[in-house]
C-alpha atoms as a PDB file:
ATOM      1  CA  UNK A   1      86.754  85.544  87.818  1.00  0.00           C
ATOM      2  CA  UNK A   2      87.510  83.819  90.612  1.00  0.00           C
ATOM      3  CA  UNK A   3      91.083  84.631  92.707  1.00  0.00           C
ATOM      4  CA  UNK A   4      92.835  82.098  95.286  1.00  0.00           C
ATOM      5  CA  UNK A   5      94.471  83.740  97.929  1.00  0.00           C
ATOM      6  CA  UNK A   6      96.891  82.079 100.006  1.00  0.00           C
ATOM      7  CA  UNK A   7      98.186  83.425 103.128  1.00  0.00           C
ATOM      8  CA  UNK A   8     101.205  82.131 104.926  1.00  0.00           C
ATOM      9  CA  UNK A   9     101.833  84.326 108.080  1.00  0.00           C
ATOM     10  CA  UNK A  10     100.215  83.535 111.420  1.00  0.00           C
ATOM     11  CA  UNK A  11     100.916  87.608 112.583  1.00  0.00           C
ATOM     12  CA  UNK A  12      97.450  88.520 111.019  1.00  0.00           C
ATOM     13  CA  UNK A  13      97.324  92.648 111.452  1.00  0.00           C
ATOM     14  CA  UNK A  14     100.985  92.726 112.431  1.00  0.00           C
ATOM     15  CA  UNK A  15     101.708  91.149 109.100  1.00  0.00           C
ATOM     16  CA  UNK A  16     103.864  93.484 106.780  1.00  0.00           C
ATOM     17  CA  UNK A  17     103.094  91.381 103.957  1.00  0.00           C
ATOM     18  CA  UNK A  18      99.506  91.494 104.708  1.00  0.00           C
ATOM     19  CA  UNK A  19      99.634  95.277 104.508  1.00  0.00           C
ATOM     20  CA  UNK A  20     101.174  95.313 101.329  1.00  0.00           C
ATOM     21  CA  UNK A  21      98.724  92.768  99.695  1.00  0.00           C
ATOM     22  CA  UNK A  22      95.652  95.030 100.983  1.00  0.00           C
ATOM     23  CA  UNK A  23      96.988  97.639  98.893  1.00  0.00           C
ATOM     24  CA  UNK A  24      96.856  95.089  96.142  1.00  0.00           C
ATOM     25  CA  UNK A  25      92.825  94.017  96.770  1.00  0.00           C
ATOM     26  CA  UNK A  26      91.955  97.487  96.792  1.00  0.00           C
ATOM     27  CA  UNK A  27      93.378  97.726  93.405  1.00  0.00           C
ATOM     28  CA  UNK A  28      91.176  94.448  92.678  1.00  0.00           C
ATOM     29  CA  UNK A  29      88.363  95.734  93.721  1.00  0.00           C
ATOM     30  CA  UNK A  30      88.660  99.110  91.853  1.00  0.00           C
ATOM     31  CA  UNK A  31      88.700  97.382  88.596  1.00  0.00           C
ATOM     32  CA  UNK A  32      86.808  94.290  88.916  1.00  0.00           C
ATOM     33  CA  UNK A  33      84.580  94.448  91.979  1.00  0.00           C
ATOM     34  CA  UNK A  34      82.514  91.115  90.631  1.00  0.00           C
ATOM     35  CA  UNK A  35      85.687  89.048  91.138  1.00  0.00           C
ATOM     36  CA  UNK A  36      84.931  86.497  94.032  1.00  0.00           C
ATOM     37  CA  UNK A  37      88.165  86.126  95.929  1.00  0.00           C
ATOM     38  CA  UNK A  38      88.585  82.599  97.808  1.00  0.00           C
ATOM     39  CA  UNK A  39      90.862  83.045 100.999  1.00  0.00           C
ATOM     40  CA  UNK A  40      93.075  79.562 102.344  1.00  0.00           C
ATOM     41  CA  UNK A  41      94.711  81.083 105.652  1.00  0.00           C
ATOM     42  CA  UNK A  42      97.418  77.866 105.979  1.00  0.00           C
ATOM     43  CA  UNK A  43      98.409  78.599 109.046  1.00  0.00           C
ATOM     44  CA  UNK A  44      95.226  78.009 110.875  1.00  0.00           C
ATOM     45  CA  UNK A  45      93.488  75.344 108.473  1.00  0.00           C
ATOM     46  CA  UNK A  46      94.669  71.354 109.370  1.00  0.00           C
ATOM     47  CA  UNK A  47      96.270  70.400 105.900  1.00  0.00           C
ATOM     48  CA  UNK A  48      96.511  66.552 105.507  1.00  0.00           C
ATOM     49  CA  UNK A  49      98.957  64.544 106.823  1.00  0.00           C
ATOM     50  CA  UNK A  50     101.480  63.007 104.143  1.00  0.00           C
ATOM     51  CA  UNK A  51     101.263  60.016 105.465  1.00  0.00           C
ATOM     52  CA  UNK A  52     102.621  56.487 104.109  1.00  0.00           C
ATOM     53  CA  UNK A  53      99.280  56.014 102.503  1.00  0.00           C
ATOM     54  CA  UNK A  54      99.365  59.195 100.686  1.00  0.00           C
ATOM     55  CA  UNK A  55     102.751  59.017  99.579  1.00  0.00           C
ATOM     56  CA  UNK A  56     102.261  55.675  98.225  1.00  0.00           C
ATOM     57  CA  UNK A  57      99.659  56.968  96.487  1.00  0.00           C
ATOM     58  CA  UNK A  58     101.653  59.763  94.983  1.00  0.00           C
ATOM     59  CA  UNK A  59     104.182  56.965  93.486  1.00  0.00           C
ATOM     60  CA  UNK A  60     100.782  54.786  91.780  1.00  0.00           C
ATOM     61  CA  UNK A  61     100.373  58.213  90.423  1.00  0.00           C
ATOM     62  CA  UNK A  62     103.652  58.430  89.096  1.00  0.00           C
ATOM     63  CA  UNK A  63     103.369  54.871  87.401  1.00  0.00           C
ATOM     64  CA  UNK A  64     100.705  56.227  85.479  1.00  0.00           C
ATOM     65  CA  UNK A  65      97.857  53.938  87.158  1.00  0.00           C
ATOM     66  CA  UNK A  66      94.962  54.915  89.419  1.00  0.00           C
ATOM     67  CA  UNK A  67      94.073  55.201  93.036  1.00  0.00           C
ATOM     68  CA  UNK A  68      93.222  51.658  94.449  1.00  0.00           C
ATOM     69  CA  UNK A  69      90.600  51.572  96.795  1.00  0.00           C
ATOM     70  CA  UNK A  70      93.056  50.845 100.247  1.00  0.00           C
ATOM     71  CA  UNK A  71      94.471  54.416  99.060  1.00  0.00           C
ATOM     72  CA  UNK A  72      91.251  56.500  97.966  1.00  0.00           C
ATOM     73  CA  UNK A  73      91.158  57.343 101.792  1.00  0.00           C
ATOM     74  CA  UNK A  74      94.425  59.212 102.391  1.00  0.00           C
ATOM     75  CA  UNK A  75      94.022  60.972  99.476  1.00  0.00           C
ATOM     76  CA  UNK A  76      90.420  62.597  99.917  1.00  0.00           C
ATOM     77  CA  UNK A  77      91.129  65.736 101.595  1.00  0.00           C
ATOM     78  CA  UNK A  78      94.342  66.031  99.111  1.00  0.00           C
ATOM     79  CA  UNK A  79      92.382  66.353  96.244  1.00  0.00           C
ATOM     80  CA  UNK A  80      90.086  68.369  98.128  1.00  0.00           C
ATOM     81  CA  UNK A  81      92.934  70.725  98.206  1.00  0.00           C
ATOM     82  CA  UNK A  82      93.866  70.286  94.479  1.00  0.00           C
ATOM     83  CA  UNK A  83      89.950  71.328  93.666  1.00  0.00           C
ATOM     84  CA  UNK A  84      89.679  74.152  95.388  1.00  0.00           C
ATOM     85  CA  UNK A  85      93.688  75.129  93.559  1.00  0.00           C
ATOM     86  CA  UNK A  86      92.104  74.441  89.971  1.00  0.00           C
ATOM     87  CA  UNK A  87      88.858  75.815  90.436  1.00  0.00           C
ATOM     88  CA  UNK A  88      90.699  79.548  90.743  1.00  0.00           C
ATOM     89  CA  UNK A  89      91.488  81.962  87.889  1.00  0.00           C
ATOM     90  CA  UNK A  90      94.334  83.308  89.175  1.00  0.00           C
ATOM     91  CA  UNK A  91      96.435  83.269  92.734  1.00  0.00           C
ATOM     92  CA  UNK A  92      97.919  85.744  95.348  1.00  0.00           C
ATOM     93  CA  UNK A  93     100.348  83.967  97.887  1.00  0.00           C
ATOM     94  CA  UNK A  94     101.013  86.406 100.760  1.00  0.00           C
ATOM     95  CA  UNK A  95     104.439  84.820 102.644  1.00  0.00           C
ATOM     96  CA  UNK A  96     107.253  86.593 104.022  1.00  0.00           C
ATOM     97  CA  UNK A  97     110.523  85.162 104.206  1.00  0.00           C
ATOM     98  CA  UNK A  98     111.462  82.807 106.782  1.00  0.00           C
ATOM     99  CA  UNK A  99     115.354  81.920 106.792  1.00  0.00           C
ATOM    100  CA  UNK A 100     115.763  82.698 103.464  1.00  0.00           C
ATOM    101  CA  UNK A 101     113.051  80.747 102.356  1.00  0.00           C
ATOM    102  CA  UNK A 102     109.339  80.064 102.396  1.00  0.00           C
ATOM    103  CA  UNK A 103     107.158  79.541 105.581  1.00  0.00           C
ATOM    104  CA  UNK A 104     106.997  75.771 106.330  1.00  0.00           C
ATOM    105  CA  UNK A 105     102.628  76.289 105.714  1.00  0.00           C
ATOM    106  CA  UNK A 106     103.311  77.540 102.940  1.00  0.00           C
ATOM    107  CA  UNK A 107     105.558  74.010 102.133  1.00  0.00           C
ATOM    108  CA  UNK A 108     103.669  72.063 103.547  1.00  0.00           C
ATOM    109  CA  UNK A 109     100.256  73.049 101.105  1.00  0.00           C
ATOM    110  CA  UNK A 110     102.695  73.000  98.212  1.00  0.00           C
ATOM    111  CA  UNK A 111     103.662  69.460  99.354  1.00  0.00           C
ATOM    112  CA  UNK A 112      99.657  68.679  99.093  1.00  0.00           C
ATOM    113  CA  UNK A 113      98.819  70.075  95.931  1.00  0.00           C
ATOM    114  CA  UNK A 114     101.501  69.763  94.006  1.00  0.00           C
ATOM    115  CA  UNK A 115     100.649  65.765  92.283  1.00  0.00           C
ATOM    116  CA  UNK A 116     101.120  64.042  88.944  1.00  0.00           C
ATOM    117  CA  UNK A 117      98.304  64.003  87.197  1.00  0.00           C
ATOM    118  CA  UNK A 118      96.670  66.523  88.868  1.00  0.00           C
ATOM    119  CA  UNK A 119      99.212  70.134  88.247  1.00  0.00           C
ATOM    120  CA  UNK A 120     101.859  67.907  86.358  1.00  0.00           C
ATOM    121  CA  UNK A 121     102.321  65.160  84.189  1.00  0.00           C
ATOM    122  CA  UNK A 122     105.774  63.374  82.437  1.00  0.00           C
ATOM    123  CA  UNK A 123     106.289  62.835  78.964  1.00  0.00           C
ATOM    124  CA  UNK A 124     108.490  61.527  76.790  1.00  0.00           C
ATOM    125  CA  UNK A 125     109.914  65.261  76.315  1.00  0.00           C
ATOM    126  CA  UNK A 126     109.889  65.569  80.066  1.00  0.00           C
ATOM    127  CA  UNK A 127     107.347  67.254  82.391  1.00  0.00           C
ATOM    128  CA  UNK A 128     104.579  69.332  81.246  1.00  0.00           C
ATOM    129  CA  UNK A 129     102.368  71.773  83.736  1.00  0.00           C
ATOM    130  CA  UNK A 130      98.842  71.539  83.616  1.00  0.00           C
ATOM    131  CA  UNK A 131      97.868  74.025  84.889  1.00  0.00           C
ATOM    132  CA  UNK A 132      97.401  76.722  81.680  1.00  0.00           C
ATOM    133  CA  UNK A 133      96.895  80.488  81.780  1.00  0.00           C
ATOM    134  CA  UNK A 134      96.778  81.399  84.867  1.00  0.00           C
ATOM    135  CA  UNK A 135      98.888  84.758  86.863  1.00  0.00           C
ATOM    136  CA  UNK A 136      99.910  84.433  90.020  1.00  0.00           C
ATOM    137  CA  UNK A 137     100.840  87.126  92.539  1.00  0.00           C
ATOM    138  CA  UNK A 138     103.335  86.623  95.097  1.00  0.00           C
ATOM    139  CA  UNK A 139     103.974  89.197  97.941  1.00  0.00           C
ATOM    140  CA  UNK A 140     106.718  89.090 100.487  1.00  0.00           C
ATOM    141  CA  UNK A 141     108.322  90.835 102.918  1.00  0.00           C
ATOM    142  CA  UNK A 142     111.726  90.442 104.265  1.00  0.00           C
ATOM    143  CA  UNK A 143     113.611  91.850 106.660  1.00  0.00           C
ATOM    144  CA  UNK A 144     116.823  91.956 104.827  1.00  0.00           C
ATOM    145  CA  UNK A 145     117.278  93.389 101.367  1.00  0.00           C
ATOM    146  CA  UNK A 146     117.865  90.263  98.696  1.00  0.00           C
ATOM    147  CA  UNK A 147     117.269  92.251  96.012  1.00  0.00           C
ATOM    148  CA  UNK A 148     119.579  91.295  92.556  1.00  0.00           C
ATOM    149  CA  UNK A 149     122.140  94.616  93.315  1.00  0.00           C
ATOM    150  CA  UNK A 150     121.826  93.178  96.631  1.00  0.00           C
ATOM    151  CA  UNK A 151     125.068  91.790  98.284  1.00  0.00           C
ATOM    152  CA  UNK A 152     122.424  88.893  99.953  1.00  0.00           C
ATOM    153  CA  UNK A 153     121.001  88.097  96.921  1.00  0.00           C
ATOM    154  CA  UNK A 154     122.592  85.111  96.956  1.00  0.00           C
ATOM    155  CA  UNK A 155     120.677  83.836  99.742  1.00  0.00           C
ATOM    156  CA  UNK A 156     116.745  84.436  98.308  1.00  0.00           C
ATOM    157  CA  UNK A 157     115.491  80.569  97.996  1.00  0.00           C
ATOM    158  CA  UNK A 158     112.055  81.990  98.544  1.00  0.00           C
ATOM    159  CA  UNK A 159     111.345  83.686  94.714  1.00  0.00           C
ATOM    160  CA  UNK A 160     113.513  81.103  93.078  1.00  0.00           C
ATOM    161  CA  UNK A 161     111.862  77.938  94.945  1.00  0.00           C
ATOM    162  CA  UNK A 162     108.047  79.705  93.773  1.00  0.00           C
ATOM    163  CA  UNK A 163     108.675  79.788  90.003  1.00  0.00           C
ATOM    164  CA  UNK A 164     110.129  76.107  90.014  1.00  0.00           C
ATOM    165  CA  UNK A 165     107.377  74.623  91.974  1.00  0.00           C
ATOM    166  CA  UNK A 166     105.103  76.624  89.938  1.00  0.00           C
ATOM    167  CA  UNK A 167     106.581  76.272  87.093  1.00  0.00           C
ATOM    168  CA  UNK A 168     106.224  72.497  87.301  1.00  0.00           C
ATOM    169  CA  UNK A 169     102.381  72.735  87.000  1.00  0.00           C
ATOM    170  CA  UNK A 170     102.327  75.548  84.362  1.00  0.00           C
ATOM    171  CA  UNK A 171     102.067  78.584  85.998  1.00  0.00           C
ATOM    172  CA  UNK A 172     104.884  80.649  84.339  1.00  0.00           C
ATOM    173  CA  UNK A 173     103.248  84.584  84.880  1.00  0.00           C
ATOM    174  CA  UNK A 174     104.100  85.056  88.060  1.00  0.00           C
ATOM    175  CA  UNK A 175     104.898  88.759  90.025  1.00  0.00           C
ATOM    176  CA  UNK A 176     107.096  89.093  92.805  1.00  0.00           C
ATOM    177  CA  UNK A 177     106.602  91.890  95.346  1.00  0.00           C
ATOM    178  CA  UNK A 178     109.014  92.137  97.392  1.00  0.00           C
ATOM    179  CA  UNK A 179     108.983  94.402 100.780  1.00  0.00           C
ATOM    180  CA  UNK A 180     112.653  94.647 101.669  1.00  0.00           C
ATOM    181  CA  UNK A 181     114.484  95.422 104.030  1.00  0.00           C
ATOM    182  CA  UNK A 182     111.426  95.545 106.630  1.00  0.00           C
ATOM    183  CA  UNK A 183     114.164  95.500 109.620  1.00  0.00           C
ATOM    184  CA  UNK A 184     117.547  95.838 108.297  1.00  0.00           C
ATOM    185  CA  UNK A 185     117.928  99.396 108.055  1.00  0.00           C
ATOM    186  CA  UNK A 186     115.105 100.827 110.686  1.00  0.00           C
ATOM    187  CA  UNK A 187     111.757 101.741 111.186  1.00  0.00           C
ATOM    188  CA  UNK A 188     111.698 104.750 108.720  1.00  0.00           C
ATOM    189  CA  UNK A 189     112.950 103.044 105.612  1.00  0.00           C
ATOM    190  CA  UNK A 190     110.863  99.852 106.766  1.00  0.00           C
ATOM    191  CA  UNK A 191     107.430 102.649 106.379  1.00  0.00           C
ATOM    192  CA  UNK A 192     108.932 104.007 103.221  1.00  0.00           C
ATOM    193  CA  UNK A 193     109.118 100.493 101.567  1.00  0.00           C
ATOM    194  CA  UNK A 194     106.036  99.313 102.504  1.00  0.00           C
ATOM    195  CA  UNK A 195     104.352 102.398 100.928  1.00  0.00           C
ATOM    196  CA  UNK A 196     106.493 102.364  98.115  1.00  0.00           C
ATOM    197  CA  UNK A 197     105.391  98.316  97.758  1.00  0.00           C
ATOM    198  CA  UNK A 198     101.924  99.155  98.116  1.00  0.00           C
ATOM    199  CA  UNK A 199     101.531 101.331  95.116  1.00  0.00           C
ATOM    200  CA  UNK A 200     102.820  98.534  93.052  1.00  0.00           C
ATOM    201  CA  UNK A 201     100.697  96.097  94.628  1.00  0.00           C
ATOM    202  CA  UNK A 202      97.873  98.512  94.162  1.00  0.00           C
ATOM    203  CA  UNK A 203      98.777  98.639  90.753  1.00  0.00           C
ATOM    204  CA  UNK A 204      99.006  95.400  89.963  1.00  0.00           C
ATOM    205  CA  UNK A 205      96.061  94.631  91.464  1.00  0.00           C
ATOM    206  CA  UNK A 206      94.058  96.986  88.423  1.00  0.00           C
ATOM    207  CA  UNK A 207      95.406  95.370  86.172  1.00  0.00           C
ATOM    208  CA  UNK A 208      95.632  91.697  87.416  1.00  0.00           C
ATOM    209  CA  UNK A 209      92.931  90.123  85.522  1.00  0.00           C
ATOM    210  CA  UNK A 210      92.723  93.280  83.010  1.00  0.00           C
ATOM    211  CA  UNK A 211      96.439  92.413  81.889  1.00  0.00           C
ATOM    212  CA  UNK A 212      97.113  88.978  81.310  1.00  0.00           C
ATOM    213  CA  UNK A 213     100.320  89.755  79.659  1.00  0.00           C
ATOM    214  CA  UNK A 214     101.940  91.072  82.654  1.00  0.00           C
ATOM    215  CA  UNK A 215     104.810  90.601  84.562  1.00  0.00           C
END
């Protein structure tokens, strides 16, 4: 199996969210050491531009026709991009939350990958994901708590905005874990919930490719 991981925070060791998704690839490796995991660190890699080019391209795309040769160009590292996306079993995004939402990396390679014909197509019944049976693993950290008994629940655009985006190409098993509140509330309860968040990353991670019904 191979696993995709996607990192979206720049703070490397300082990372909460990196700590907690450690926990997780030790689990990973416990239970399926042969898995070869591919790591895409956004926020040092140069993504391609979305240039006029490549968004004209997106809207041939749309139209159901192909690439035309003035256009091919813009859209060569893109579909580099979607490649290396497909060619994974299964995905762990590592992002905290930045104002209530997702890193702009993280947008931006969502922005890339994210193309008709390629994750999604339209029918006549509306759009349908093609991207089949694969899990995804998504693990934040926040400094507030946003969690559903949560009186700032209201304002977490970061889980919802994953499962639509996803969603759109088909991915549909997706796990949240959450790390929350990493600064809200001090630095004990921050080193409680990261432990606490670790264990079910840890656990998750034995399981991940074990358990494809989970959630």
């Amino acid at each position: 199996m191979k696993l995709l991981h996607i990192i979206a925070t720049p703070r490397e060791d300082e990372s909460r969210t990196l700590r907690v998704t450690d926990a997780f690839f030790e689990g990973l490796e416990k239970s399926d050491p042969e898995c070869k995991v591919d790591t895409l660190d956004v926020t040092k890699v140069k993504l391609p531009a979305l240039t006029v080019q490549a968004v004209n391209g997106k809207y041939v795309l749309l139209g159901g026709k192909d690439l035309s040769d003035d256009l091919k160009p813009a859209w060569e590292d893109i579909i580099k991009h979607i490649e290396r996306f497909l060619s994974a079993d299964g995905y762990v995004i590592s992002a905290p939350m930045w104002n209530f939402s997702i890193p702009y990396y993280l947008k931006h390679y969502i922005d890339i990958i994210l193309q008709p014909r390629y994750l999604f197509r339209y029918t006549e019944t509306g759009p349908e994901g093609l991207v089949k049976n694969k899990k995804m693993a998504v693990i934040t950290s926040r400094g507030g708590d946003y969690s559903p008994e949560s009186p700032s629940h209201a304002y977490d655009f970061q889980e919802p905005y994953i499962k639509a985006v996803f969603g759109l190409a088909g991915i549909i098993d997706i796990t949240f874990i959450n790390a929350q509140p990493m600064d809200a509330l001090g630095m004990d309860v921050q080193k409680e919930k990261i432990k606490s968040s670790q264990e079910i990353a840890r656990k998750l991670g034995e399981k991940f490719f074990l358990d494809k019904s989970s959630k």
